[in-house]
PDB file of N, CA and C in Angstrom:
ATOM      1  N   UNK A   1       0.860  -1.176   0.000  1.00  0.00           N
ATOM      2  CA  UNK A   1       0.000   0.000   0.000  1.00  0.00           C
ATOM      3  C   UNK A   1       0.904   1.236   0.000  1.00  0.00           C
ATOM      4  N   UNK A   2       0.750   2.300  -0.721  1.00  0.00           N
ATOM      5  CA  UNK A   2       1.451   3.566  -1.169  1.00  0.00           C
ATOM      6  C   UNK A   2       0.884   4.288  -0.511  1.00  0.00           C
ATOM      7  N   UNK A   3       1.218   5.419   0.110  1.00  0.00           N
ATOM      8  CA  UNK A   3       0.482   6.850   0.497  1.00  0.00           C
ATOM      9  C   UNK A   3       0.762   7.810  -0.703  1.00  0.00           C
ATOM     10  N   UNK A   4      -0.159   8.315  -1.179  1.00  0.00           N
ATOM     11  CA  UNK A   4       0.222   9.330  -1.948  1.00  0.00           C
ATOM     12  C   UNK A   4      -0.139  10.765  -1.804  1.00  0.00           C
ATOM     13  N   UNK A   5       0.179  11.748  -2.019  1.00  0.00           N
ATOM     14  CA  UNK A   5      -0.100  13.066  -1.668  1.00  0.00           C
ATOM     15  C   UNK A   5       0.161  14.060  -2.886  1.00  0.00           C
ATOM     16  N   UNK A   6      -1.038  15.217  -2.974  1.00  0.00           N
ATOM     17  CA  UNK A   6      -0.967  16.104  -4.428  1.00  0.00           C
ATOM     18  C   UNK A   6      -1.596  17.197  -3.516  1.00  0.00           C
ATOM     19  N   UNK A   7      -1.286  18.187  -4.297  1.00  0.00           N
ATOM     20  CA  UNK A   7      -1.378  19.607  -4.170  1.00  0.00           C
ATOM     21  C   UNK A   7      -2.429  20.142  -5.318  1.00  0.00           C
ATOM     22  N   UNK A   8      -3.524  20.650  -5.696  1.00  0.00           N
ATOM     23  CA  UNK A   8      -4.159  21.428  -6.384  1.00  0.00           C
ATOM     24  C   UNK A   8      -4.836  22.544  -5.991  1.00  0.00           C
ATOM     25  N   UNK A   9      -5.653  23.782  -7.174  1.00  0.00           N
ATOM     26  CA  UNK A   9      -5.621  24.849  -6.654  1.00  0.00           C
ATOM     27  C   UNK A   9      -7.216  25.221  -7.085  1.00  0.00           C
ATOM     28  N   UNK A  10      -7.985  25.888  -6.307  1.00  0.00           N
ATOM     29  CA  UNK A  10      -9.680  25.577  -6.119  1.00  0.00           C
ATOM     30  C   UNK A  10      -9.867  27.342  -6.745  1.00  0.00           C
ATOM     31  N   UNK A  11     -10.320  27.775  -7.411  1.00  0.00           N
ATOM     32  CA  UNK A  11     -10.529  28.715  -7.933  1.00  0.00           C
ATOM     33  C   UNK A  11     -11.530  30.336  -6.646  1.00  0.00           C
ATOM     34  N   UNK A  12     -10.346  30.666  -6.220  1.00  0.00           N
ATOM     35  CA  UNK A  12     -11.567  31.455  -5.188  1.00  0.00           C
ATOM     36  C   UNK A  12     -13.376  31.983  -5.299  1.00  0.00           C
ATOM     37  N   UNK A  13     -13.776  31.843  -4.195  1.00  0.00           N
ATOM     38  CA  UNK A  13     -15.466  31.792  -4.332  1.00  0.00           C
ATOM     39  C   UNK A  13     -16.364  30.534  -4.185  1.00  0.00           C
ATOM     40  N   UNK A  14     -15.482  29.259  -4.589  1.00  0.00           N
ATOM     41  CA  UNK A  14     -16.350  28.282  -5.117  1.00  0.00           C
ATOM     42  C   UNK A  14     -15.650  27.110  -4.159  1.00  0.00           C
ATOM     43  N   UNK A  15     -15.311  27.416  -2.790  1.00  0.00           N
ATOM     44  CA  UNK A  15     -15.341  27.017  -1.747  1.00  0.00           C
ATOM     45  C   UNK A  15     -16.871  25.563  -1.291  1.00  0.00           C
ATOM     46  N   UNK A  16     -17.547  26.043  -1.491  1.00  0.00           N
ATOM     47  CA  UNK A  16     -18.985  25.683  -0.917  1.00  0.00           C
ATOM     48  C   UNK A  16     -19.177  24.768  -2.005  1.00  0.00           C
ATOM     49  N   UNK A  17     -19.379  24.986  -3.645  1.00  0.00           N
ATOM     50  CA  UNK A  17     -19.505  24.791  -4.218  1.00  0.00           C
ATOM     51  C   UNK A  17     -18.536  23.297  -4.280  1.00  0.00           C
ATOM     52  N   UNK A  18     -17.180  23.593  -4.579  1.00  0.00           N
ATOM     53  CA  UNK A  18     -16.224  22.133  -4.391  1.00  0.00           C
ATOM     54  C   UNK A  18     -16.866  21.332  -3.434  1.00  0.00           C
ATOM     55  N   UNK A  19     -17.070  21.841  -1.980  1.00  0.00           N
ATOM     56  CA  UNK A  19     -17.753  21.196  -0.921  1.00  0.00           C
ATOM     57  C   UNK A  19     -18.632  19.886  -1.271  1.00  0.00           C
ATOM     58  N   UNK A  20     -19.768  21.195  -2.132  1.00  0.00           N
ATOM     59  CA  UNK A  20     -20.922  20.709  -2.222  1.00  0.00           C
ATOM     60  C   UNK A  20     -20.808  19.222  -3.673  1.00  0.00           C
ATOM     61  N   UNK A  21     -20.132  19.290  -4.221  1.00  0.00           N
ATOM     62  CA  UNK A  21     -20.016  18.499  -5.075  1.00  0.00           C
ATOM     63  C   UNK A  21     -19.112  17.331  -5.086  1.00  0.00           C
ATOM     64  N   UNK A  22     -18.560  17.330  -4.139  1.00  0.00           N
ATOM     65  CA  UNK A  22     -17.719  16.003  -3.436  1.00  0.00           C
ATOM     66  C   UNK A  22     -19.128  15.396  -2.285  1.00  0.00           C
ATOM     67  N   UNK A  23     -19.758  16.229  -1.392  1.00  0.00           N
ATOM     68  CA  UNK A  23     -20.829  15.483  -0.916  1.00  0.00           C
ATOM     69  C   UNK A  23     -21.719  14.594  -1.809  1.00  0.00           C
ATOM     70  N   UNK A  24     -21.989  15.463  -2.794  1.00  0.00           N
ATOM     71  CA  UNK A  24     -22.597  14.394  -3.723  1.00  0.00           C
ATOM     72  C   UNK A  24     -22.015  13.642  -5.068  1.00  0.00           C
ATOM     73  N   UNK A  25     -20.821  13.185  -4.644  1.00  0.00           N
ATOM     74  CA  UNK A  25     -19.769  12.387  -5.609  1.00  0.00           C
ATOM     75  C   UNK A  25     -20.576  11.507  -6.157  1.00  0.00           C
ATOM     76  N   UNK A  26     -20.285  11.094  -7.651  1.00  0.00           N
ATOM     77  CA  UNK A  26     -20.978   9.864  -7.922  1.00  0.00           C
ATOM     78  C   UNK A  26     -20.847   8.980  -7.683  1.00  0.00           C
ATOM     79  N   UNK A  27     -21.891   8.131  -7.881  1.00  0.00           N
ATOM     80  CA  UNK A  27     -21.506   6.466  -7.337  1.00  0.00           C
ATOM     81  C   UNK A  27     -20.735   5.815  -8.046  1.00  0.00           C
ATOM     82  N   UNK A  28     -20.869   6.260  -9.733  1.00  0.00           N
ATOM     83  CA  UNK A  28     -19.830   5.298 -10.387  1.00  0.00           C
ATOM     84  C   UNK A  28     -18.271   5.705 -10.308  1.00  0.00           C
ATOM     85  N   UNK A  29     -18.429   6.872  -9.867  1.00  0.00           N
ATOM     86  CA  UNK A  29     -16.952   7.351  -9.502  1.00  0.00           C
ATOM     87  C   UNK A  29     -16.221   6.993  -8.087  1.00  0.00           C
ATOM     88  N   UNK A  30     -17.122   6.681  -7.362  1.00  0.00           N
ATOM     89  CA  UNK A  30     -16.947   5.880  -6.453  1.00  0.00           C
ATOM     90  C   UNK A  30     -16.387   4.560  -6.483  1.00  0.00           C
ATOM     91  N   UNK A  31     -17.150   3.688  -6.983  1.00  0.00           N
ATOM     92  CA  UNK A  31     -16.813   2.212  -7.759  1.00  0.00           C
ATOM     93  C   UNK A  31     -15.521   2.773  -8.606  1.00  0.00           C
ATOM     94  N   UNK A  32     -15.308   3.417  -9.303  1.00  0.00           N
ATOM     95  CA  UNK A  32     -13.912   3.224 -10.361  1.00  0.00           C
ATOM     96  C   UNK A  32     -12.873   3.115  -9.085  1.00  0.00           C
ATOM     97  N   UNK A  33     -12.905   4.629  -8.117  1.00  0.00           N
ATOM     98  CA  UNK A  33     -11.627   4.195  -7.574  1.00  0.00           C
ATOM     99  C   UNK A  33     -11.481   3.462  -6.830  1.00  0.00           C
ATOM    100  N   UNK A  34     -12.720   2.785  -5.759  1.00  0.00           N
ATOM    101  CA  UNK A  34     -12.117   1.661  -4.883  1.00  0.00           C
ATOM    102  C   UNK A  34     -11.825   0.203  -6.072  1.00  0.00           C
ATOM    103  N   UNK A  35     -12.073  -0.027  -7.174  1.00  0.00           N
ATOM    104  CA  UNK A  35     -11.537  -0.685  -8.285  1.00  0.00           C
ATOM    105  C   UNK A  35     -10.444  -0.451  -8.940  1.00  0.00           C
ATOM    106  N   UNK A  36      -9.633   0.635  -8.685  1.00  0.00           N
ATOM    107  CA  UNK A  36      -8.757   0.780  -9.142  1.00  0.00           C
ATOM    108  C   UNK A  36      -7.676   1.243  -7.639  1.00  0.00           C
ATOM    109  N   UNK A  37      -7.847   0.558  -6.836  1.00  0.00           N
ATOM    110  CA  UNK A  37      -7.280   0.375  -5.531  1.00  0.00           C
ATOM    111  C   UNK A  37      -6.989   1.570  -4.576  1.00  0.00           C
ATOM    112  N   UNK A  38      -7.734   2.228  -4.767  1.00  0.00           N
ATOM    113  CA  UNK A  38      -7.811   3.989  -4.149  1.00  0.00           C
ATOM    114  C   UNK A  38      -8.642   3.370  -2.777  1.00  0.00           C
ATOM    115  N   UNK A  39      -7.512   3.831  -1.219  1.00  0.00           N
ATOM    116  CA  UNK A  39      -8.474   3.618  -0.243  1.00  0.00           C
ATOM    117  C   UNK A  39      -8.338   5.157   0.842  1.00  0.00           C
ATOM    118  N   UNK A  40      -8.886   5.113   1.816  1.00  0.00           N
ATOM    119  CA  UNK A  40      -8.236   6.240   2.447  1.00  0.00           C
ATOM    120  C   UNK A  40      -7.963   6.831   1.884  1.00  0.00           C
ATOM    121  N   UNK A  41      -9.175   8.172   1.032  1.00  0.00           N
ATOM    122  CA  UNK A  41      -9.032   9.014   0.148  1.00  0.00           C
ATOM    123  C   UNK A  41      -9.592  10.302   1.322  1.00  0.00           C
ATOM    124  N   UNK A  42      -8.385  11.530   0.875  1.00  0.00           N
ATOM    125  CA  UNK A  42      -8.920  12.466   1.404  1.00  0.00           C
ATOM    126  C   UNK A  42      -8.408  13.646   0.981  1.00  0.00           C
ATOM    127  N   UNK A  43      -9.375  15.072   1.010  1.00  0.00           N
ATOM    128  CA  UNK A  43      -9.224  16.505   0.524  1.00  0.00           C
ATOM    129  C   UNK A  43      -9.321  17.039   1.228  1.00  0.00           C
ATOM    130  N   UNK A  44      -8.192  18.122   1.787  1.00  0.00           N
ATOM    131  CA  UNK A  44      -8.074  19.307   2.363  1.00  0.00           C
ATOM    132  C   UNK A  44      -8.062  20.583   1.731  1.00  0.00           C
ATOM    133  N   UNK A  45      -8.907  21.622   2.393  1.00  0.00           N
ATOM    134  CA  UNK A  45      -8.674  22.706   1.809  1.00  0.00           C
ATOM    135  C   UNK A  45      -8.001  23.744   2.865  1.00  0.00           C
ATOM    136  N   UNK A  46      -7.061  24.882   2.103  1.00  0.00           N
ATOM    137  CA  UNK A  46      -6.281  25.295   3.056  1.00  0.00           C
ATOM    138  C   UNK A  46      -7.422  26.672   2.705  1.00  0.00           C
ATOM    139  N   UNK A  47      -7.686  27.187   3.215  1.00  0.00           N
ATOM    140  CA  UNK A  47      -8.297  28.545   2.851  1.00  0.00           C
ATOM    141  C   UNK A  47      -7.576  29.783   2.928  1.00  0.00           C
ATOM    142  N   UNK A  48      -6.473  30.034   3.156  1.00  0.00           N
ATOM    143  CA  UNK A  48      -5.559  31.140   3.209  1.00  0.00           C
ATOM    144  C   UNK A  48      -5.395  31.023   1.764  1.00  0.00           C
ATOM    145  N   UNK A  49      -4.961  30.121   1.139  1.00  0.00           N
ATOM    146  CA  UNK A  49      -4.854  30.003  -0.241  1.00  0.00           C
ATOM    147  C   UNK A  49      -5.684  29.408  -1.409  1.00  0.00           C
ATOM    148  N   UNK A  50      -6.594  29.054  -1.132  1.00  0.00           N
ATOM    149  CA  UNK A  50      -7.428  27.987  -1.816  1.00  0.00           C
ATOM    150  C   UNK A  50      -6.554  26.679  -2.230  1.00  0.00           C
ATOM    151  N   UNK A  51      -5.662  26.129  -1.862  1.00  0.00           N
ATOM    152  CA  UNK A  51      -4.642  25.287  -2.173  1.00  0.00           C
ATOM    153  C   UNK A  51      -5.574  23.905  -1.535  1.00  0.00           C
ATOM    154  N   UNK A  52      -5.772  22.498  -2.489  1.00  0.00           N
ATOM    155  CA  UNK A  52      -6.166  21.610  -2.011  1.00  0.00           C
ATOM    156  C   UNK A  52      -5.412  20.496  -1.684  1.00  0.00           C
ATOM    157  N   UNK A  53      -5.462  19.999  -0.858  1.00  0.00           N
ATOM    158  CA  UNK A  53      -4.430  19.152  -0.480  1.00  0.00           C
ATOM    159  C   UNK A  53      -5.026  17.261  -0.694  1.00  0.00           C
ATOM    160  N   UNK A  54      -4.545  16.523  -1.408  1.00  0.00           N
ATOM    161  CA  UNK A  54      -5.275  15.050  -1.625  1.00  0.00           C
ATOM    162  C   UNK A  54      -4.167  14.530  -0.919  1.00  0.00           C
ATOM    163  N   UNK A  55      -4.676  13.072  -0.024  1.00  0.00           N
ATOM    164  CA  UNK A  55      -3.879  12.168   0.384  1.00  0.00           C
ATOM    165  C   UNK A  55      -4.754  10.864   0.178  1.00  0.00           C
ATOM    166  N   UNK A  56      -4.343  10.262   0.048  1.00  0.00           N
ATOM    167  CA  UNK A  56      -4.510   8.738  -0.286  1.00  0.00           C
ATOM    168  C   UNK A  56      -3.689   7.383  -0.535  1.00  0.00           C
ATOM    169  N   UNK A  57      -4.120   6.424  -0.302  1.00  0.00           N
ATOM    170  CA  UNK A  57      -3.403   5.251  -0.317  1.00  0.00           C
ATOM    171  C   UNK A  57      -4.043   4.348  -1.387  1.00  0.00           C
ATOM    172  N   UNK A  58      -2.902   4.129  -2.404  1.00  0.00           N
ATOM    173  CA  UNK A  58      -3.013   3.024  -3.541  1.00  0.00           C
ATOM    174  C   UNK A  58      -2.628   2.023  -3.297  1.00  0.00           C
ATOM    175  N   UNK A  59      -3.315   0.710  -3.590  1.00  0.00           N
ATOM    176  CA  UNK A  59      -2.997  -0.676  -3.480  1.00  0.00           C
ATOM    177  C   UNK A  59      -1.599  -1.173  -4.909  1.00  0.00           C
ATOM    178  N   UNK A  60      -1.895  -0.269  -5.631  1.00  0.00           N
ATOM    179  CA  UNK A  60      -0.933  -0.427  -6.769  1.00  0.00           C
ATOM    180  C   UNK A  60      -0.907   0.285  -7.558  1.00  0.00           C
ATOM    181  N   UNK A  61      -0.105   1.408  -7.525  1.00  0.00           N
ATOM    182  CA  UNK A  61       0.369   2.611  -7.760  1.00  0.00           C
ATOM    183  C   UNK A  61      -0.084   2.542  -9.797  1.00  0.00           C
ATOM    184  N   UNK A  62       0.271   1.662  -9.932  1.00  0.00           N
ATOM    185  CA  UNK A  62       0.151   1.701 -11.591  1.00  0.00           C
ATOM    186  C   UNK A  62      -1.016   1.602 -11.994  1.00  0.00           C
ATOM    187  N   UNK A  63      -1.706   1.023 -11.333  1.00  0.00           N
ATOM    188  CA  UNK A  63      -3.302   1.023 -11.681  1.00  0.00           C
ATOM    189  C   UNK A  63      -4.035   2.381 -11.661  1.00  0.00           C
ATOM    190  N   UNK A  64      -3.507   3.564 -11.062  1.00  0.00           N
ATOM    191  CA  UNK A  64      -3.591   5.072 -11.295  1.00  0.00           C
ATOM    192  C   UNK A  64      -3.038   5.309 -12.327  1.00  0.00           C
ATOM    193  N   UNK A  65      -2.738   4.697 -12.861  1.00  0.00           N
ATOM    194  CA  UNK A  65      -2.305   5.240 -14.805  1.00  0.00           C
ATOM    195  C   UNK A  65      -3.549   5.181 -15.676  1.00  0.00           C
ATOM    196  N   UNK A  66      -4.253   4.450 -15.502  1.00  0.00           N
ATOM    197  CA  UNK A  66      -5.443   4.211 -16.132  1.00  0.00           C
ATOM    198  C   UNK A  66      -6.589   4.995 -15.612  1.00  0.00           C
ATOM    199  N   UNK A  67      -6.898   5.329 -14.953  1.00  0.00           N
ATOM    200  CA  UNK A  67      -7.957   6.264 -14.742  1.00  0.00           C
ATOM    201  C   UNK A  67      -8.066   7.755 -15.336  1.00  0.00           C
ATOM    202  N   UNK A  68      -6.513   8.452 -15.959  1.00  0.00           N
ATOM    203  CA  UNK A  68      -7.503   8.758 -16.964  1.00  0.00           C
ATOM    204  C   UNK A  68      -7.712   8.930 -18.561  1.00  0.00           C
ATOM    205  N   UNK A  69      -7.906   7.311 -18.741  1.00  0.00           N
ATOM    206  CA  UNK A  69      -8.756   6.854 -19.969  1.00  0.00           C
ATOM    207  C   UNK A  69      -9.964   6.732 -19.733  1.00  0.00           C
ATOM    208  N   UNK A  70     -10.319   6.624 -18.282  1.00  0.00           N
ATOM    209  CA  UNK A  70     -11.915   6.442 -18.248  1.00  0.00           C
ATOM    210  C   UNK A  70     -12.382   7.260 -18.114  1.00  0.00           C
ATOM    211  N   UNK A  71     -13.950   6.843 -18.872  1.00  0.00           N
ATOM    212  CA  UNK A  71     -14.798   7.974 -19.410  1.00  0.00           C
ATOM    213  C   UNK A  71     -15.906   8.829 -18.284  1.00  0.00           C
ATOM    214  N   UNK A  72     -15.462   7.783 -17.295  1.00  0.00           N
ATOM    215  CA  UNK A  72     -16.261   8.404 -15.458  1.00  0.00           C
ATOM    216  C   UNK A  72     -15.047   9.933 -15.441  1.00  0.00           C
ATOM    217  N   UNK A  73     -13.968   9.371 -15.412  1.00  0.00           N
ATOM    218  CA  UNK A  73     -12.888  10.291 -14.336  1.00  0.00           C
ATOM    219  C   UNK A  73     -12.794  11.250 -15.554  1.00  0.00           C
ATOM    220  N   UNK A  74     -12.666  11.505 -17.004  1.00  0.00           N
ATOM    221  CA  UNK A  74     -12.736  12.099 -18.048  1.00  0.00           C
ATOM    222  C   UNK A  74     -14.348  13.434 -17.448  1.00  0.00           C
ATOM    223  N   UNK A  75     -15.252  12.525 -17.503  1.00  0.00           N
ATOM    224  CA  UNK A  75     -16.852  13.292 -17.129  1.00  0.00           C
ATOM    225  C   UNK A  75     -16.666  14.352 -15.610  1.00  0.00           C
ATOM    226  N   UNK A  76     -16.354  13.590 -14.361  1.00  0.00           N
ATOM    227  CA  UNK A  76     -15.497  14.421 -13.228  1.00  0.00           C
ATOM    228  C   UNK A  76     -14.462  15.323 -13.691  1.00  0.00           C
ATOM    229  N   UNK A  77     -14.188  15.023 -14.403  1.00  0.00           N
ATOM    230  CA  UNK A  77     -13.038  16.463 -14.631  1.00  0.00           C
ATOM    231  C   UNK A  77     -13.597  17.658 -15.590  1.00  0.00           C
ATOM    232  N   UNK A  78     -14.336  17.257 -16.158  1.00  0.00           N
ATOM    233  CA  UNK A  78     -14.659  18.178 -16.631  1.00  0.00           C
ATOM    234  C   UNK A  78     -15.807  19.126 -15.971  1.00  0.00           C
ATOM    235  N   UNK A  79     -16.716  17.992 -15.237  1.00  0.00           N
ATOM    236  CA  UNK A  79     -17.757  18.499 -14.046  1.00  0.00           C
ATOM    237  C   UNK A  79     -17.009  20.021 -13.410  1.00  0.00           C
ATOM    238  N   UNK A  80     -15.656  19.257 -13.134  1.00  0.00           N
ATOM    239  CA  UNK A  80     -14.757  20.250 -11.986  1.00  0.00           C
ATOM    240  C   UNK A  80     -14.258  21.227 -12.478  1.00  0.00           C
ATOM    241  N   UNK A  81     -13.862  21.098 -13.787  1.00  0.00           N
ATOM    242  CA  UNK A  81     -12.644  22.466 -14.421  1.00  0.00           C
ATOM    243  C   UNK A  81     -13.225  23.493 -14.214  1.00  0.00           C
ATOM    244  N   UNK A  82     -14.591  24.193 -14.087  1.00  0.00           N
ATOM    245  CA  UNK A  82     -14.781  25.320 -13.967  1.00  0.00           C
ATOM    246  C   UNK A  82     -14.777  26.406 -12.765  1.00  0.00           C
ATOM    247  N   UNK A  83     -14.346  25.417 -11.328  1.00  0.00           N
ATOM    248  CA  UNK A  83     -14.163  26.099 -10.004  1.00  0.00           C
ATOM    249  C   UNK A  83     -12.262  25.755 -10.069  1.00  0.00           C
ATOM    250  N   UNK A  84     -11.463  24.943 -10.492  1.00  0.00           N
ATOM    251  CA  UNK A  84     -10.351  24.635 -10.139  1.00  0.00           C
ATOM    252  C   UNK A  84      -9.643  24.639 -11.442  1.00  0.00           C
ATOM    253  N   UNK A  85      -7.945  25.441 -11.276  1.00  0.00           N
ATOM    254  CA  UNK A  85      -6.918  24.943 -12.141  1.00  0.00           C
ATOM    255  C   UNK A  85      -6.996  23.535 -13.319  1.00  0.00           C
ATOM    256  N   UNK A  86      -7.373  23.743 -14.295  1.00  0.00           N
ATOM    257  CA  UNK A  86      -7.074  22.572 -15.259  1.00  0.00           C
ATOM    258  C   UNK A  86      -6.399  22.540 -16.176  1.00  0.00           C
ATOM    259  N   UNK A  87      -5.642  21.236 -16.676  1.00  0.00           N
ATOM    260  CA  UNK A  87      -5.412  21.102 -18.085  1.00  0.00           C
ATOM    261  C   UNK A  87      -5.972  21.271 -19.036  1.00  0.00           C
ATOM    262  N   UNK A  88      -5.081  21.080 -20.071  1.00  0.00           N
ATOM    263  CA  UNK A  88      -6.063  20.943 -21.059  1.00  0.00           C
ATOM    264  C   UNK A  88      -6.907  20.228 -21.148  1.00  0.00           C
ATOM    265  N   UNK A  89      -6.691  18.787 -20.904  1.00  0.00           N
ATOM    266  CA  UNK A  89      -7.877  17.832 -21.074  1.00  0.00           C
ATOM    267  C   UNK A  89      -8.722  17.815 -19.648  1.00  0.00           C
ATOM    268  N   UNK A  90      -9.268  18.446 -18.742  1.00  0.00           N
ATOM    269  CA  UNK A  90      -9.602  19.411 -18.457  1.00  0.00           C
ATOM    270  C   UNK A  90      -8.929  18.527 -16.840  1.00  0.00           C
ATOM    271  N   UNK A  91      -8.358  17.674 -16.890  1.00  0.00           N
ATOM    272  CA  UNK A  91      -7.660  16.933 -15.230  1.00  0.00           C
ATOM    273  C   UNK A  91      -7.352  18.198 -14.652  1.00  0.00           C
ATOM    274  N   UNK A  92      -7.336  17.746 -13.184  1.00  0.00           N
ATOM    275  CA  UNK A  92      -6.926  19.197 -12.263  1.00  0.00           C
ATOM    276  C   UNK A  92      -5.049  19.088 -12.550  1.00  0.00           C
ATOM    277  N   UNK A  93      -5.027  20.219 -12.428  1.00  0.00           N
ATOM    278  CA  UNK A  93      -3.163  20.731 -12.140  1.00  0.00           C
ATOM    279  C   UNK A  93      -3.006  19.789 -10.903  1.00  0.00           C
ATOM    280  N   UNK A  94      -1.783  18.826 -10.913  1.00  0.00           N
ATOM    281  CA  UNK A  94      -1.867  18.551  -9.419  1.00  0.00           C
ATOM    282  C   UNK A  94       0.009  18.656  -9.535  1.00  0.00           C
ATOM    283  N   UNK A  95       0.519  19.166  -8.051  1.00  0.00           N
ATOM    284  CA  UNK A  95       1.259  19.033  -7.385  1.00  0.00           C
ATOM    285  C   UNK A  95       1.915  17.943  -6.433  1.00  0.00           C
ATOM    286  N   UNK A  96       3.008  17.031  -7.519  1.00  0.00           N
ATOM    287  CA  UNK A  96       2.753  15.765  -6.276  1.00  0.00           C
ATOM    288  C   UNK A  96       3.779  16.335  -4.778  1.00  0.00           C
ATOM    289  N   UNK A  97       3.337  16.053  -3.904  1.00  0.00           N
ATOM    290  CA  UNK A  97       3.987  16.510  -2.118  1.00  0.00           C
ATOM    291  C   UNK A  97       4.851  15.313  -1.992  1.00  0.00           C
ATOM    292  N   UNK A  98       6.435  15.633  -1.500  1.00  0.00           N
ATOM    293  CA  UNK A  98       6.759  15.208  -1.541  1.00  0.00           C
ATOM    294  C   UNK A  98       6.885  14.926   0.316  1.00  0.00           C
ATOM    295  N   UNK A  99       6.720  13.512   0.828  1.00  0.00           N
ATOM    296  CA  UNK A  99       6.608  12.906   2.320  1.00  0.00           C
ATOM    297  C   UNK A  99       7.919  13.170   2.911  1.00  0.00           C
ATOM    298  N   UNK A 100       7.539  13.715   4.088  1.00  0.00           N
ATOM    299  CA  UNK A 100       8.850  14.504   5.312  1.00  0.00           C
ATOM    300  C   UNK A 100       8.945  13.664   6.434  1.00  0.00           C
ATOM    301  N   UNK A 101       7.536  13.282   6.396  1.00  0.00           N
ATOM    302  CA  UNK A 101       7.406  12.909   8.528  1.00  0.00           C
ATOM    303  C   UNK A 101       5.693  12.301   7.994  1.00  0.00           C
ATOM    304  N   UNK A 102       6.088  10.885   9.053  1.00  0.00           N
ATOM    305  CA  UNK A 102       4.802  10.108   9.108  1.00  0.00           C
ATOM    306  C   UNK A 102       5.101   9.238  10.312  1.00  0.00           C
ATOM    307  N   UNK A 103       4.174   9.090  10.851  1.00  0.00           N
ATOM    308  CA  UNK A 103       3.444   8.944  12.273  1.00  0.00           C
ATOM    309  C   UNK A 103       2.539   7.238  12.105  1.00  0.00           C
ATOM    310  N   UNK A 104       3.190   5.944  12.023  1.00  0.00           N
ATOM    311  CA  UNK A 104       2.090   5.012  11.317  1.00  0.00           C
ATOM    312  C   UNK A 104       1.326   4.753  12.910  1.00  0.00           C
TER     313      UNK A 104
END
C-alpha cells in the first residue's frame, strides 16, 4: 500500500460549491476508484490560499495510470474544471507533495 499526496488549486469563491459536489460524488466514480485500488481518500482545503491538499493510499500505484482513460474520471473532470486549475484535457493541475514525517 502507497500513500500518496498532491497539491491542487480551487478557484476562489467556489469554496462551498467544491464542498458541495464532493458530498454528492458519484456512485460510479466511487466504484472506479475503490476498483482501481484507491483507499483512504482524502481533501483538504487550506483557505488562506485555496490550495487543495489530496492524500490517499493506492494498493498499486500503476493502476492510477489508467484512470484517466476512463470515461467516469474524463466526465469528473470536466464536471470540476470550472471552479479549479485545469489542463487541457480538463484533469486538475496537481502538485505531487513530496513525504517529510509520518506517524504510522
Amino acid at each position: 500500500m502507497q500513500r500518496t499526496a498532491f497539491k491542487m488549486q480551487l478557484i476562489k469563491g467556489f469554496e462551498e460549491e467544491y464542498k458541495k459536489r464532493h458530498d454528492e460524488i458519484w456512485p460510479e466514480l466511487q466504484v472506479l476508484l475503490k476498483e482501481s485500488g484507491i483507499s483512504d481518500y482524502a481533501i483538504f482545503l487550506d483557505e488562506t490560499t485555496n490550495s487543495l491538499f489530496g492524500v490517499m493510499k493506492a494498493d498499486d500505484p500503476q493502476k492510477l495510470n489508467n484512470l484517466p482513460e476512463h470515461p467516469v474520471m474524463q466526465r469528473w473532470w470536466e464536471y470540476m474544471s470550472d471552479i479549479m486549475e485545469t489542463n487541457p484535457d480538463h484533469s486538475p493541475v496537481q502538485t505531487p507533495l513530496k513525504e517529510v514525517f509520518y506517524l504510522p
